[in-house]
N, C-alpha and C. Protein backbone atom coordinates (compact mmCIF):
# COMPACT_ATOMS: atom_id res chain seq x y z
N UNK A 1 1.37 67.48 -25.52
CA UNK A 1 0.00 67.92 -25.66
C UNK A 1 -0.41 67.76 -27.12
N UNK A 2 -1.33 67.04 -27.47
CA UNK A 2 -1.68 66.87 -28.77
C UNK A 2 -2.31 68.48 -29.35
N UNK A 3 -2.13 68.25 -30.78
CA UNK A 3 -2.52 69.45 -31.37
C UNK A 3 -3.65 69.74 -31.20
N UNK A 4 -4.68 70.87 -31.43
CA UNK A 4 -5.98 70.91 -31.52
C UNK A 4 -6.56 70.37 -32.59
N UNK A 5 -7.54 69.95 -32.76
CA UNK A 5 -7.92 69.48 -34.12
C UNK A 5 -8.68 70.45 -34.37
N UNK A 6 -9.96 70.75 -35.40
CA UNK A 6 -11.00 72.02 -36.01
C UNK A 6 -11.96 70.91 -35.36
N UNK A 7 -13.35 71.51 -35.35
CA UNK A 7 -14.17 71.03 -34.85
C UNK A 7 -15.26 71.65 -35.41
N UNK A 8 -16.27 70.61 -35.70
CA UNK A 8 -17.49 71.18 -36.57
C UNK A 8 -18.53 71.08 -36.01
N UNK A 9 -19.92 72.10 -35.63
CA UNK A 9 -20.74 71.68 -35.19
C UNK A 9 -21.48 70.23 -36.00
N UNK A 10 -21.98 69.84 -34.92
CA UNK A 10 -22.87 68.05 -35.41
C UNK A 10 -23.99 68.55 -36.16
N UNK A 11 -23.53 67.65 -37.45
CA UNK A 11 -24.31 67.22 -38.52
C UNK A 11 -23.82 68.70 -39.35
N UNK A 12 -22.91 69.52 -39.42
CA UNK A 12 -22.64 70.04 -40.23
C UNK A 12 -21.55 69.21 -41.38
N UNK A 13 -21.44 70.02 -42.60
CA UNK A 13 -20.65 68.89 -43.73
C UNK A 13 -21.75 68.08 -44.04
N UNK A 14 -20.93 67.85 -45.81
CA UNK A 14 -21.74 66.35 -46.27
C UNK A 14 -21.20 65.83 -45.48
N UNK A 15 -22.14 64.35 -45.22
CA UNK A 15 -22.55 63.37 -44.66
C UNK A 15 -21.72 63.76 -43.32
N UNK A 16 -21.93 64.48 -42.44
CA UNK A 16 -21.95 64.59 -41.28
C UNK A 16 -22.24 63.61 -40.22
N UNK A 17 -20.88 62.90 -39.61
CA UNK A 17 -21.53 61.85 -38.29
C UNK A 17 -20.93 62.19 -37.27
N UNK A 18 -21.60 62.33 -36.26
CA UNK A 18 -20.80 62.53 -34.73
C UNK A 18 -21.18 61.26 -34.01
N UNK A 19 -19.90 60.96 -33.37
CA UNK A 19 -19.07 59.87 -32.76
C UNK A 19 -18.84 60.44 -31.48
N UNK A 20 -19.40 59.52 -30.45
CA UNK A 20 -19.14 59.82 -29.13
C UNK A 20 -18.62 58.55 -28.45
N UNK A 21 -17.36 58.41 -27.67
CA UNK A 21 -17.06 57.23 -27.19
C UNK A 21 -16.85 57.85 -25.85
N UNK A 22 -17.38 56.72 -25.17
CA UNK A 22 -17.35 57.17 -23.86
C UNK A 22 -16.24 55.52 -23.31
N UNK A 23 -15.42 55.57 -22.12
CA UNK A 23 -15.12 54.80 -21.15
C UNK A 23 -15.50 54.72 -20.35
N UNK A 24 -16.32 53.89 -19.34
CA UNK A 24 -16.44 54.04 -18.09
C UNK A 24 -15.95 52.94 -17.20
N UNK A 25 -15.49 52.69 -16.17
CA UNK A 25 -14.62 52.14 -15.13
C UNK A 25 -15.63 52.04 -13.77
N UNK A 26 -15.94 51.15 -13.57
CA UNK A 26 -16.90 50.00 -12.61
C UNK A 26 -16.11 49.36 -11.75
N UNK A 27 -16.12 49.96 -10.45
CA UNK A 27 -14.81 49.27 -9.36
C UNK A 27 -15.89 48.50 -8.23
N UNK A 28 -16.78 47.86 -9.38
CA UNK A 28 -17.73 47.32 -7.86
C UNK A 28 -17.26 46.20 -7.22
N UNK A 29 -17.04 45.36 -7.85
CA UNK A 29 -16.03 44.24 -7.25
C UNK A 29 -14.49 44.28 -7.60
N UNK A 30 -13.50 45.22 -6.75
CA UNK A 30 -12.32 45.88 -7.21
C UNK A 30 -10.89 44.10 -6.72
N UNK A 31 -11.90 43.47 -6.09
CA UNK A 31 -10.67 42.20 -5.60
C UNK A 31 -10.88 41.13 -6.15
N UNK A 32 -10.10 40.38 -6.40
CA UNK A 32 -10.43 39.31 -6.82
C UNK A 32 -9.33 37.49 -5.69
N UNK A 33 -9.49 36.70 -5.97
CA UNK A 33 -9.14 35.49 -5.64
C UNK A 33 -9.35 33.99 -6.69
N UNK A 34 -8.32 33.66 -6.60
CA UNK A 34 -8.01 32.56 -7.94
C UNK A 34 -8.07 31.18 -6.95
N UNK A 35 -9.28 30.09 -7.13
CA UNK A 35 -8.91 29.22 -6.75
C UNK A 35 -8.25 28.11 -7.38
N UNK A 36 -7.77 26.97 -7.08
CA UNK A 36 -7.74 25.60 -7.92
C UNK A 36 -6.21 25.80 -9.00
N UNK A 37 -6.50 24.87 -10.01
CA UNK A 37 -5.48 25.04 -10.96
C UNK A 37 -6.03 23.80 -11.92
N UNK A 38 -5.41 24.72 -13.00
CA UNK A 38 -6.07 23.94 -14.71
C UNK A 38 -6.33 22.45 -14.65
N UNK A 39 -5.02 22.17 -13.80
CA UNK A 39 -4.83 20.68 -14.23
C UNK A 39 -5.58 19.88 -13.74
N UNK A 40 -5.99 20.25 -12.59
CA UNK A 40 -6.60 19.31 -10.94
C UNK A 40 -8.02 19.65 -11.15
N UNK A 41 -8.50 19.49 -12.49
CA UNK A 41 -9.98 19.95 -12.10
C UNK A 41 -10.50 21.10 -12.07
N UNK A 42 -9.87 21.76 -12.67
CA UNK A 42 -10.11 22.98 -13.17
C UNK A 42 -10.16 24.62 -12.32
N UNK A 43 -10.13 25.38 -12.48
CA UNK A 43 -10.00 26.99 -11.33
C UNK A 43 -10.59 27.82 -11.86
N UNK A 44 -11.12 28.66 -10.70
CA UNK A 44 -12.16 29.59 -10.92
C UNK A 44 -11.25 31.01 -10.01
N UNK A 45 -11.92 31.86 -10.94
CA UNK A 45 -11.69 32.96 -10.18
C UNK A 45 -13.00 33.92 -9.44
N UNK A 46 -12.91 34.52 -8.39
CA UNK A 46 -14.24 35.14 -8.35
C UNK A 46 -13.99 36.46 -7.69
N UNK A 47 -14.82 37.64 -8.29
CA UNK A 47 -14.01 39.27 -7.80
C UNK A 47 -15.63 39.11 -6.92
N UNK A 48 -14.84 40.01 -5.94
CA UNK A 48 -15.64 40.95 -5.04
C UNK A 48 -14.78 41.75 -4.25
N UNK A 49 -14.98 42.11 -3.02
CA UNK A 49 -14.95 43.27 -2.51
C UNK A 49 -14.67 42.28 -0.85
N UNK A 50 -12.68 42.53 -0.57
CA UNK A 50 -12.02 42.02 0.63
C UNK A 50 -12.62 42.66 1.97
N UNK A 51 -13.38 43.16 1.92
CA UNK A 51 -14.49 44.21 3.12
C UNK A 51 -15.86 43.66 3.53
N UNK A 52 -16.30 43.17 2.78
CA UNK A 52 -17.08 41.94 2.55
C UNK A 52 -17.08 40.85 2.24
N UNK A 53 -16.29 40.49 3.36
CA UNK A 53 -16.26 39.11 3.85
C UNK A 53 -17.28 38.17 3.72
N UNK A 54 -18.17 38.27 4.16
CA UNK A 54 -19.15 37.25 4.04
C UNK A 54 -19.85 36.93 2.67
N UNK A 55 -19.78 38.36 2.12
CA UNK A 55 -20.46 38.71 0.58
C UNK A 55 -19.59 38.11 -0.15
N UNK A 56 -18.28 38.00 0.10
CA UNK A 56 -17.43 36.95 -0.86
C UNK A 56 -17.44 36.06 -1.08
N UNK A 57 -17.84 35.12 0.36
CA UNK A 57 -17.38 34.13 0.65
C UNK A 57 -18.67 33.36 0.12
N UNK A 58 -19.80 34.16 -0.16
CA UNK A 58 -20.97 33.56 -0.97
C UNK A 58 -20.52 32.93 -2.56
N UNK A 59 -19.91 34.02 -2.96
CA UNK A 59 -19.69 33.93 -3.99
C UNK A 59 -18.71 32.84 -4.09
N UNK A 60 -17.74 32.98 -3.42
CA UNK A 60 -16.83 31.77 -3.68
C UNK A 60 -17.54 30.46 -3.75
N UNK A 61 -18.53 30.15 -2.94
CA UNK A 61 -19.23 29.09 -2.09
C UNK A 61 -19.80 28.67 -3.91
N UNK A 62 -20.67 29.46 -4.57
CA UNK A 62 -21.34 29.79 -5.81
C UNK A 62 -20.34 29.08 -6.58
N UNK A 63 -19.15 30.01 -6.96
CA UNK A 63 -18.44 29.51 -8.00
C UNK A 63 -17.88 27.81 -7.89
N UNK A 64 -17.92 27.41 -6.75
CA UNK A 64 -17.03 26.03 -6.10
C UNK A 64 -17.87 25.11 -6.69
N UNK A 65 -19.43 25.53 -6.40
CA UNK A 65 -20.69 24.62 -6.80
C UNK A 65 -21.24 24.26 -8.32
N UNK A 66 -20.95 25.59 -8.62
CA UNK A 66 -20.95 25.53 -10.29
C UNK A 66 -19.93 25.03 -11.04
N UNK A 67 -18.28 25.14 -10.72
CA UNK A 67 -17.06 24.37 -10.96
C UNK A 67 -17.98 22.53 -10.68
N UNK A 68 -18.21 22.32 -9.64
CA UNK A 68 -18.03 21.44 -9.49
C UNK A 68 -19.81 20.42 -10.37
N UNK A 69 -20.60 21.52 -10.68
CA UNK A 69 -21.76 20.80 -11.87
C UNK A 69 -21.12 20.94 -13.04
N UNK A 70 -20.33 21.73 -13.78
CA UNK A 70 -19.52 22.16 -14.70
C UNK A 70 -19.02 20.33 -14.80
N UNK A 71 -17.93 19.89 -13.86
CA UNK A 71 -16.78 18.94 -13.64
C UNK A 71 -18.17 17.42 -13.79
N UNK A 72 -19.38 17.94 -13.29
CA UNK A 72 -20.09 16.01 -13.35
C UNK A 72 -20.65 16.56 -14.78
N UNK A 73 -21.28 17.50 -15.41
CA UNK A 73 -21.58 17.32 -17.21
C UNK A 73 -20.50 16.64 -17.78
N UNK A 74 -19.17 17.25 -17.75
CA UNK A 74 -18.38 16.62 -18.24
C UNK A 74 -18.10 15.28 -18.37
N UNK A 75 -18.20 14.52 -16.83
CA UNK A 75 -17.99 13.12 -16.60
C UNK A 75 -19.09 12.64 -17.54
N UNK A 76 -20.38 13.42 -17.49
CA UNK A 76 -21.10 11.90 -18.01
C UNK A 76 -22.44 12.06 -17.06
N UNK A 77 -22.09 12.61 -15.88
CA UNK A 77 -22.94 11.99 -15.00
C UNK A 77 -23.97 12.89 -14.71
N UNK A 78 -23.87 14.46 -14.98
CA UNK A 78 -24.82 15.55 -14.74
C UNK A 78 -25.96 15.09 -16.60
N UNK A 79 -27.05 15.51 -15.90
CA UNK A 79 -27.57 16.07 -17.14
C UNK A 79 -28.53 17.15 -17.47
């Protein structure tokens, strides 16, 4: 158990600053799926949610399409 520290009301003391850090943790798309591989043209990953099936499978559909305008800039041939 860490020690207590003293604690001052805010903005008491010279130059007085209070510091608030917050974390917060966002489980909206808690799954994820890795397609492809580096070498072959590159891989995408895309999170969503294994319950929503169909809602994924958008997304996958998304990322495949954009991998694959990503892959013709490169060639030369997108512009």
């Amino acid at each position: 158990m860490p020690p207590d520290l003293p604690t001052l009301p805010a903005g008491s003391g010279p130059g007085a600053v209070v510091v608030e850090y917050r974390h917060i943790h966002i489980s909206e798309d808690p799954d994820s799926i890795e397609v492809g591989t580096p070498g072959k043209g590159g891989c995408f990953k895309v999170y969503g949610n294994f319950r929503d099936p169909e809602g994924f499978k958008a997304k996958i559909k998304a990322a495949y399409d954009l991998r694959r305008y990503a892959a013709e800039l490169l060639s030369g041939g997108g512009q």
